[in-house]
Protein backbone atom coordinates (compact mmCIF):
# COMPACT_ATOMS: atom_id res chain seq x y z
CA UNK A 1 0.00 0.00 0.00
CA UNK A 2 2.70 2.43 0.99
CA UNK A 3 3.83 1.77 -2.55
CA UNK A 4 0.74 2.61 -3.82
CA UNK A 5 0.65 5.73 -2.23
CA UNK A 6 4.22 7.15 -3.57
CA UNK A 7 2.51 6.95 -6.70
CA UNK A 8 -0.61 8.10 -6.61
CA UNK A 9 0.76 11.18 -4.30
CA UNK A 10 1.49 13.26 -6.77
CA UNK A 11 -1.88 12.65 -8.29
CA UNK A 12 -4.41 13.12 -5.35
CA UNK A 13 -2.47 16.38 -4.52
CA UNK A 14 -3.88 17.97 -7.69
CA UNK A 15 -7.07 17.03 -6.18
CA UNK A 16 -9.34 18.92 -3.59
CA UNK A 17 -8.74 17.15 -0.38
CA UNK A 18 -11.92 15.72 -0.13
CA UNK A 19 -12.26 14.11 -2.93
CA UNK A 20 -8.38 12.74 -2.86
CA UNK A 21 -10.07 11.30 0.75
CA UNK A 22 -12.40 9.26 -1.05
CA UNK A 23 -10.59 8.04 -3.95
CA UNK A 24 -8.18 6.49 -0.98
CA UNK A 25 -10.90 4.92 0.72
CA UNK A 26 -12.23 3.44 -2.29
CA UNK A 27 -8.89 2.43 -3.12
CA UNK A 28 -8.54 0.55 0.34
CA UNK A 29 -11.86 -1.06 -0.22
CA UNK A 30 -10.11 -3.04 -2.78
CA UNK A 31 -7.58 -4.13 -0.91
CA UNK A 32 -8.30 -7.93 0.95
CA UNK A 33 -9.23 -7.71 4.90
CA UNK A 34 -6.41 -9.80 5.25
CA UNK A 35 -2.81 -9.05 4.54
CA UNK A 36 0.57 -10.02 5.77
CA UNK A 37 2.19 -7.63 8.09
CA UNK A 38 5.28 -6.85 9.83
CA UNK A 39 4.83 -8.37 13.41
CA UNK A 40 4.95 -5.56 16.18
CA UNK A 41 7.84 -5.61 18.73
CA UNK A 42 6.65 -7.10 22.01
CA UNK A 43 7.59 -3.66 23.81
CA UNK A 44 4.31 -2.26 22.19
CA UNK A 45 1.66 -4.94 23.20
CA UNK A 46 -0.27 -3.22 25.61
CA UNK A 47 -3.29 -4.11 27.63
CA UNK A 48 -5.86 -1.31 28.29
CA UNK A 49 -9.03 -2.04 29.33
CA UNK A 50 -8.70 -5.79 29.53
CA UNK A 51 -7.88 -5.87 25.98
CA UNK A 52 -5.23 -6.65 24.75
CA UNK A 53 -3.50 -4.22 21.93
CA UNK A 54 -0.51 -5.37 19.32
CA UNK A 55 0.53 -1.51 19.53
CA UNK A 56 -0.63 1.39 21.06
CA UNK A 57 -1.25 3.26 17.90
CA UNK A 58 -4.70 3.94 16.53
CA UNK A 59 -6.25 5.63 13.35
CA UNK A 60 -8.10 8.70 14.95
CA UNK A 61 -12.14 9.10 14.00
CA UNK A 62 -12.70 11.12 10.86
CA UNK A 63 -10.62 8.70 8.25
CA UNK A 64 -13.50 6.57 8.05
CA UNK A 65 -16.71 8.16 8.96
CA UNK A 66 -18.73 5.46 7.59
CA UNK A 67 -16.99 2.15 8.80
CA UNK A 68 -15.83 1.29 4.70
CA UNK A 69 -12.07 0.30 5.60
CA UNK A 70 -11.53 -0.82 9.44
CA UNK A 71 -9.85 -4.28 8.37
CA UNK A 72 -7.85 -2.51 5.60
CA UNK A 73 -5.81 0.25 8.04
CA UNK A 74 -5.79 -2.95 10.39
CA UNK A 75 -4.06 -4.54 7.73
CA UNK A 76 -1.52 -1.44 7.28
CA UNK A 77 -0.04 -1.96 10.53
CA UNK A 78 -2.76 -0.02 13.28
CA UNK A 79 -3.16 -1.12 17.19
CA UNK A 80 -6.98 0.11 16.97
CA UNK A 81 -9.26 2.01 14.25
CA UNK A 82 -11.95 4.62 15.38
CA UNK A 83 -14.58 5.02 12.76
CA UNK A 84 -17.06 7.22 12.81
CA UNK A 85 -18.13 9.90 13.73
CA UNK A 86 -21.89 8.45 13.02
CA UNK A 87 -24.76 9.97 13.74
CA UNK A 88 -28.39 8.34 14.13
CA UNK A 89 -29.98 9.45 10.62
CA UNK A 90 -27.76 9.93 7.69
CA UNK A 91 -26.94 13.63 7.42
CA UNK A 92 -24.74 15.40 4.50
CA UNK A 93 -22.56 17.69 6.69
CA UNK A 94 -22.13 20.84 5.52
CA UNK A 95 -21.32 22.15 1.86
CA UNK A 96 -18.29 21.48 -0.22
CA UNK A 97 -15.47 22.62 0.05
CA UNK A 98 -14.84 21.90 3.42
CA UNK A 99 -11.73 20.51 4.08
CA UNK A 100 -8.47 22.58 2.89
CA UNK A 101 -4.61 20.97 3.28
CA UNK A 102 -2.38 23.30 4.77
CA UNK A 103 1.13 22.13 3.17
CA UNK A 104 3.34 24.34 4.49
CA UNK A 105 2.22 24.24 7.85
CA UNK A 106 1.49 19.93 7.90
CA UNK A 107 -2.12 20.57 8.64
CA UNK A 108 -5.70 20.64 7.79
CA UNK A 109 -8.81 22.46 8.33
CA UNK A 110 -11.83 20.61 8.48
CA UNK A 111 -15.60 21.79 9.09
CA UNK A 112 -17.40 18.64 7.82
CA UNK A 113 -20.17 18.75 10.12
CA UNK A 114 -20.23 15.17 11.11
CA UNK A 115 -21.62 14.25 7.59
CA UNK A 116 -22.68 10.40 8.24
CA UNK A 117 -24.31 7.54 6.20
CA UNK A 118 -26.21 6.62 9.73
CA UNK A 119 -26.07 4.15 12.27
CA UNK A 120 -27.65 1.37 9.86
CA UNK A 121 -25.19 1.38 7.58
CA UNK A 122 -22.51 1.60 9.94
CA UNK A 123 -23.97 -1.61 11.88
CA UNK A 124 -24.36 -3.19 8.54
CA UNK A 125 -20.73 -2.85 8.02
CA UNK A 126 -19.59 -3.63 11.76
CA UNK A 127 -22.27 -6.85 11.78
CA UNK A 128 -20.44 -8.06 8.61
CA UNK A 129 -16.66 -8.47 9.77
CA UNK A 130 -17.72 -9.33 13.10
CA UNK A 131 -16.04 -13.36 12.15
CA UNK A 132 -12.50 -10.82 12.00
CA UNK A 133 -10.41 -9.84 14.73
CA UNK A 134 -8.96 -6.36 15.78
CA UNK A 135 -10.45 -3.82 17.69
CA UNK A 136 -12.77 -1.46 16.39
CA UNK A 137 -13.83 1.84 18.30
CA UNK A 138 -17.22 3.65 17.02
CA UNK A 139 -17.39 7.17 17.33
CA UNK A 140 -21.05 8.63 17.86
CA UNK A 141 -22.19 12.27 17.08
CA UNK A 142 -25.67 13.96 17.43
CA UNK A 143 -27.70 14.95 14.91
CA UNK A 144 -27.45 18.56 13.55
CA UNK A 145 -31.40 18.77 13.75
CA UNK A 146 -31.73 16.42 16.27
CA UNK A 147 -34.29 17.74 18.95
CA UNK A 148 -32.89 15.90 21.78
CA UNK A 149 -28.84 15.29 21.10
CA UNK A 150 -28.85 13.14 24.43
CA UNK A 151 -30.86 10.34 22.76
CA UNK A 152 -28.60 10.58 19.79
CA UNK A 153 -25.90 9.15 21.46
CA UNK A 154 -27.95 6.75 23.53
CA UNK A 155 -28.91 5.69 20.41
CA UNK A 156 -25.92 5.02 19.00
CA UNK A 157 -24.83 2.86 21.85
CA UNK A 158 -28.27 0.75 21.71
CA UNK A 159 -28.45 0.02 17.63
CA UNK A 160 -24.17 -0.54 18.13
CA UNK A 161 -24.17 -3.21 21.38
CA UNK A 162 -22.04 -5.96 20.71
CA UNK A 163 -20.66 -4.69 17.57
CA UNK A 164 -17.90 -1.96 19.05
CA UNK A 165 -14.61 -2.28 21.12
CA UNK A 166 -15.35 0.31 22.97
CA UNK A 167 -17.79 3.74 22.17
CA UNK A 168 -16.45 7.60 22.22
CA UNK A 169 -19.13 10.27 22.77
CA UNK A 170 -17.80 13.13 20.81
CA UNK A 171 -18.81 16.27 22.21
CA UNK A 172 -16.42 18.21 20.92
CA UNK A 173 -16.54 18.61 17.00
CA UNK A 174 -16.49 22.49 16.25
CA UNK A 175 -18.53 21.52 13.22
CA UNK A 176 -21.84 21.36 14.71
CA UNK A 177 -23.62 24.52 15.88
CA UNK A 178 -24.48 23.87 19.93
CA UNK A 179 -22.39 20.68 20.27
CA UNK A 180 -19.65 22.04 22.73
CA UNK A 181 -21.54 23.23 25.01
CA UNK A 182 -22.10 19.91 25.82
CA UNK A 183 -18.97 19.89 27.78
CA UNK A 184 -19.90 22.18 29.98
CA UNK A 185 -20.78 20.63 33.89
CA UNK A 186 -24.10 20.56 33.88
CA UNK A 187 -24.94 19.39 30.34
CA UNK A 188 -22.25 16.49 30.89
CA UNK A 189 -23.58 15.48 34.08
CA UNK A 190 -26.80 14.54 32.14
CA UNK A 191 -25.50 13.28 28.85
CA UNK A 192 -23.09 10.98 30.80
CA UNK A 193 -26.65 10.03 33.44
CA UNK A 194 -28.44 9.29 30.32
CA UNK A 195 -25.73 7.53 27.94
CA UNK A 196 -24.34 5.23 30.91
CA UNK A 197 -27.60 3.57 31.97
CA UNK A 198 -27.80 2.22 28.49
CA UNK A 199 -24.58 0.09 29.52
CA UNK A 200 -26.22 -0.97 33.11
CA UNK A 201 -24.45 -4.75 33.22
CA UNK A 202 -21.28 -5.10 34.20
CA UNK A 203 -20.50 -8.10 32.97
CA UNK A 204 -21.15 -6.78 29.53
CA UNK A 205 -19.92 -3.14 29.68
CA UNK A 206 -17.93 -1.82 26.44
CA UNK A 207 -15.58 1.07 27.49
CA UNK A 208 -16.67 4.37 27.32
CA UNK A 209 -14.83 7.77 26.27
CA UNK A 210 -15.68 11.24 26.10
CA UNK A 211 -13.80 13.39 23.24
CA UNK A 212 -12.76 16.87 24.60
CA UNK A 213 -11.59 19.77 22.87
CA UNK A 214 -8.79 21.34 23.11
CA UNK A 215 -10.49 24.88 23.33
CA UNK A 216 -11.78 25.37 26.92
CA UNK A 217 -10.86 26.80 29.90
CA UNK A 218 -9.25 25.21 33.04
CA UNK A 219 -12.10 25.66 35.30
CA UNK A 220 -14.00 24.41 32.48
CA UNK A 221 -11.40 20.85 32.06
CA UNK A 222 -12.06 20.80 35.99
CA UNK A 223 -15.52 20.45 35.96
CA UNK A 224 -14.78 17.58 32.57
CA UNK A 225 -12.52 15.81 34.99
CA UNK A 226 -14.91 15.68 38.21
CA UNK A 227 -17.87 14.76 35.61
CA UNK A 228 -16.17 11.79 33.99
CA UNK A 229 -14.57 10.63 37.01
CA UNK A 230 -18.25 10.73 39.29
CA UNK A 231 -19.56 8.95 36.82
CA UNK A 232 -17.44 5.96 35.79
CA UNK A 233 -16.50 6.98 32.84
CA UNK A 234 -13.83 4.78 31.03
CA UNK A 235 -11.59 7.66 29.13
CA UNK A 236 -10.58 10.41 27.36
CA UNK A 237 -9.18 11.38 24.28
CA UNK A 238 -7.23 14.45 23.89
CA UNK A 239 -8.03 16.36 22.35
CA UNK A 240 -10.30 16.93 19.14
CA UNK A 241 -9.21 19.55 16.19
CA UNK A 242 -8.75 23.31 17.57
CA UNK A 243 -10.80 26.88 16.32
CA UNK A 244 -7.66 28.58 17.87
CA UNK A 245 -5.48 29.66 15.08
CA UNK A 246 -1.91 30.10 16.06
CA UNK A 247 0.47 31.41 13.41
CA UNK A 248 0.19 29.85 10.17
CA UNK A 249 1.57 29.85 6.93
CA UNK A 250 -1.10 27.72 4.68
CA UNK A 251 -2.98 30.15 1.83
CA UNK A 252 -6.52 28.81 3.58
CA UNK A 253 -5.53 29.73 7.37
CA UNK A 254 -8.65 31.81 7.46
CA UNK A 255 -10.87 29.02 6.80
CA UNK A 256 -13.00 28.18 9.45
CA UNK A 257 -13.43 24.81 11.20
CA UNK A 258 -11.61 22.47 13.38
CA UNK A 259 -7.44 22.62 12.47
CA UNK A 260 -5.60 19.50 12.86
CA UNK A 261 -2.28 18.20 12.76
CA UNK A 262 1.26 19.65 13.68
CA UNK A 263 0.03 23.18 15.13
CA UNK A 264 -1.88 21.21 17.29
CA UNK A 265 0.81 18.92 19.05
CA UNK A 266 1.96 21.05 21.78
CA UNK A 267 -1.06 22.35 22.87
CA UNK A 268 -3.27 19.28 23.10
CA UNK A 269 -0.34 17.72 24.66
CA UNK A 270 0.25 20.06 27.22
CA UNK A 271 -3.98 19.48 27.60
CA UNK A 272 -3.48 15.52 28.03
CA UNK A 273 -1.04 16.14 31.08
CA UNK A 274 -2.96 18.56 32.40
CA UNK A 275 -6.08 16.24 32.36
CA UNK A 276 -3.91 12.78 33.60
CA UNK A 277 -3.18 15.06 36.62
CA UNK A 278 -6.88 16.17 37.36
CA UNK A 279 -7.73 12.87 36.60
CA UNK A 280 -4.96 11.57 39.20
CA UNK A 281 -4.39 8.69 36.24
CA UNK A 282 -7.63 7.00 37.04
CA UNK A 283 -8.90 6.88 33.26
CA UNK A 284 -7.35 5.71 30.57
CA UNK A 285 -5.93 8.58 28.03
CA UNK A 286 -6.03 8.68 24.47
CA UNK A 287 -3.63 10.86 23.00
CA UNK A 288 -4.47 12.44 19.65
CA UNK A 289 -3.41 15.88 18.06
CA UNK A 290 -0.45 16.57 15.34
CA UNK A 291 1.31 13.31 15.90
CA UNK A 292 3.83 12.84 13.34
CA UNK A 293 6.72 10.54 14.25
CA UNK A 294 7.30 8.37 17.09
CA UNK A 295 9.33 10.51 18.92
CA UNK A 296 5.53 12.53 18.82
CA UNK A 297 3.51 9.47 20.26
CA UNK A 298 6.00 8.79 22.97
CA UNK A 299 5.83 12.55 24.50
CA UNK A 300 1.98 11.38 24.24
CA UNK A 301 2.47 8.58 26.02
CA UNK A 302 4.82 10.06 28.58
CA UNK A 303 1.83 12.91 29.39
CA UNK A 304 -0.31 10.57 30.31
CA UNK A 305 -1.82 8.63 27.08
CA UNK A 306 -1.78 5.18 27.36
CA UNK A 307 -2.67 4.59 23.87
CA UNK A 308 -2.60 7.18 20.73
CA UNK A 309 -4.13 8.16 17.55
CA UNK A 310 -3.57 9.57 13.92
CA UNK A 311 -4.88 10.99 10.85
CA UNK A 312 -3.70 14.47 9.37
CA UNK A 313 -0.09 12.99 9.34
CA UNK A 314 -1.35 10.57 7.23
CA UNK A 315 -2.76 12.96 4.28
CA UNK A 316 0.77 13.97 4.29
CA UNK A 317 2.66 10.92 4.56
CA UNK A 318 0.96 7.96 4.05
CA UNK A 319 0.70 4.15 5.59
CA UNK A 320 4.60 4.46 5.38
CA UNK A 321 4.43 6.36 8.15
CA UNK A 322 2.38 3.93 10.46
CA UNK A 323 5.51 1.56 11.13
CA UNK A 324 8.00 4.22 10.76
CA UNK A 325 6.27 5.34 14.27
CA UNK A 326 6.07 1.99 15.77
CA UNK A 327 9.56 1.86 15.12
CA UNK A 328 10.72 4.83 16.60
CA UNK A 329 8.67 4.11 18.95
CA UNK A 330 9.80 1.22 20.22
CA UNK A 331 13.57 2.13 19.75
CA UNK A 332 12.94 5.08 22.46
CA UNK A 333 11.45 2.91 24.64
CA UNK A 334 14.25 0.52 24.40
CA UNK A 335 16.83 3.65 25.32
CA UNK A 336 15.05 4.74 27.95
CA UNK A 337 15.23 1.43 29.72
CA UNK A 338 11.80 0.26 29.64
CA UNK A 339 10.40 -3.58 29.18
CA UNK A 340 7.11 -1.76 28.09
CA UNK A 341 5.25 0.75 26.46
CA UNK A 342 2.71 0.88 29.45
CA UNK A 343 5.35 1.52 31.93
CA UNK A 344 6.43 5.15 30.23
CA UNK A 345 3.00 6.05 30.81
CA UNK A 346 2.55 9.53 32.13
CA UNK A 347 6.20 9.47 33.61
CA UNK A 348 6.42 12.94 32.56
CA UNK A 349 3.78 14.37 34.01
CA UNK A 350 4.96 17.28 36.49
CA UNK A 351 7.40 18.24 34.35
CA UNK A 352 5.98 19.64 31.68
């Protein structure tokens, strides 16, 4: 595939970014499910969550809204894949063109506005690989229309039982009019009342994760932290895309919409520690935001994230790039001294 890529690059960069996107995925689509792959060094298996990882590095929501590819970037060498994010009735998002590559700077704007085929295509999908193995995370969204966003995401966890690794309530898109706000103490409190009754029996409980955004204000990430910790929440990931816009150098910088990709590493990392040490390393962390090598995903993983995700990096570099940071990875780890990927976790949290 990485082949592939190196030349067809040239070719999709002519393109507008969205449709490169789905030439890529329909590309993948032809691929098999199953493909040989290099075997992960042991110092990345990881067990979060009583499951049991090959490497800590997943594809990020927002590849593959609509569940098309998760055994194909399996395939290519990723831990995990997130798809989604799906809302209950299909919706278009917003109009075209809304997603702009930022070469210069190595990002992306996006304001997509959670366009989504729908939770029955998405279970169609999911119900049809369930004979293969890997994990598979669904990301759920609320409806831009919807009249009552909570049940949107209840929802999503009902029509999705049994067909998820683990479910990420995504409150944080900047693509959605209202859908922030969410975040805030009070409107948590009841999403999270609402959404976790749905998963009532223990014995069968999928993980749960809120998505936060990188955007708020610290007594704002204290309430998130006291919310998701009173009520039993699994995780975080941290953080989604940004509406700050910090010096840039791309010709569509004044596009609005959620930026991704290296202009967001520092500060969504600087987030994730901040939010391991609220959380007092109680939840599992998902570190996501402008991760680009491995020497990236390990100062992730030393905040605080016990696993991590991609995506922009990707637009720019391709599935090469998937075990160039597994590698990397794993040859830090092996310099620093440790047996494990798990034990680097947060060990630099205090110092930032």
């Amino acid at each position: 595939m990485a082949e592939l890529f190196n030349i067809a690059a040239p070719f999709l960069r002519r393109l507008d970014p969205e449709t490169a996107h789905r030439l890529t995925i329909a590309g993948l689509r032809m691929l098999p499910p199953r493909r040989a792959r290099v075997v992960d060094p042991p110092s990345l298996k990881t067990c979060v969550l009583d499951r049991d990882f090959p490497n800590p590095v997943g594809l990020a929501a927002g590849f593959d809204k609509h569940a098309e590819v998760p055994d194909a970037m399996l395939a290519l060498g990723f831990g995990f894949v997130e798809v989604g994010s799906v809302t209950p009735r299909p919706q278009p998002g917003n109009a075209r063109p809304r997603v702009f590559r930022l070469d210069e700077d190595r990002a992306v704007i996006n304001r997509y506005g959670f366009n989504s085929e729908g939770l029955a295509a998405v279970a169609n999908r999911l119900r049809a690989r369930m004979s293969r193995s890997g994990i598979i995370g669904v990301n759920l969204g609320a409806n831009k229309e919807s009249d009552d966003p909570f049940a949107d995401y209840v929802e999503g966890i009902e029509e999705l039982e049994g067909l998820a690794a683990y479910f990420v309530v995504n409150v944080s898109s900047p693509n959605t009019p209202g859908l922030r706000s969410l975040q805030a103490r009070d409107s948590l409190e009841a999403l999270l009342g609402r959404v976790l009754r749905v998963r009532s029996d223990e014995s069968q409980r999928v993980p749960l994760f809120v998505k936060i955004a990188p955007d708020l204000s610290n007594e704002e990430y204290g309430g998130v932290a006291d919310v998701v910790l009173s009520h039993g929440v699994d995780g975080l990931i941290i953080s989604n895309t940004t509406v700050d816009r910090p010096p840039l150098l791309g010709a569509h910088r004044k596009e609005s919409g959620g930026l991704s990709g290296v202009p967001l590493f520092e500060p969504s990392t600087r987030l994730l520690s901040e939010m391991y040490r609220l959380t007092e390393g109680r939840l599992v962390l998902i570190g996501a935001g402008g991760i680009a090598s491995g020497r990236d995903a390990y100062e992730k993983i030393k905040a605080g994230a016990s696993l991590v995700q991609i995506y922009t990096a990707l637009v720019f570099e391709g599935p090469r790039l998937i075990d160039k940071i597994k590698r990397e990875l794993a040859e830090l780890l092996s310099a620093d001294g440790y047996d494990n990927v798990s034990q680097a976790v947060g060990v630099d949290v205090g110092n930032r």
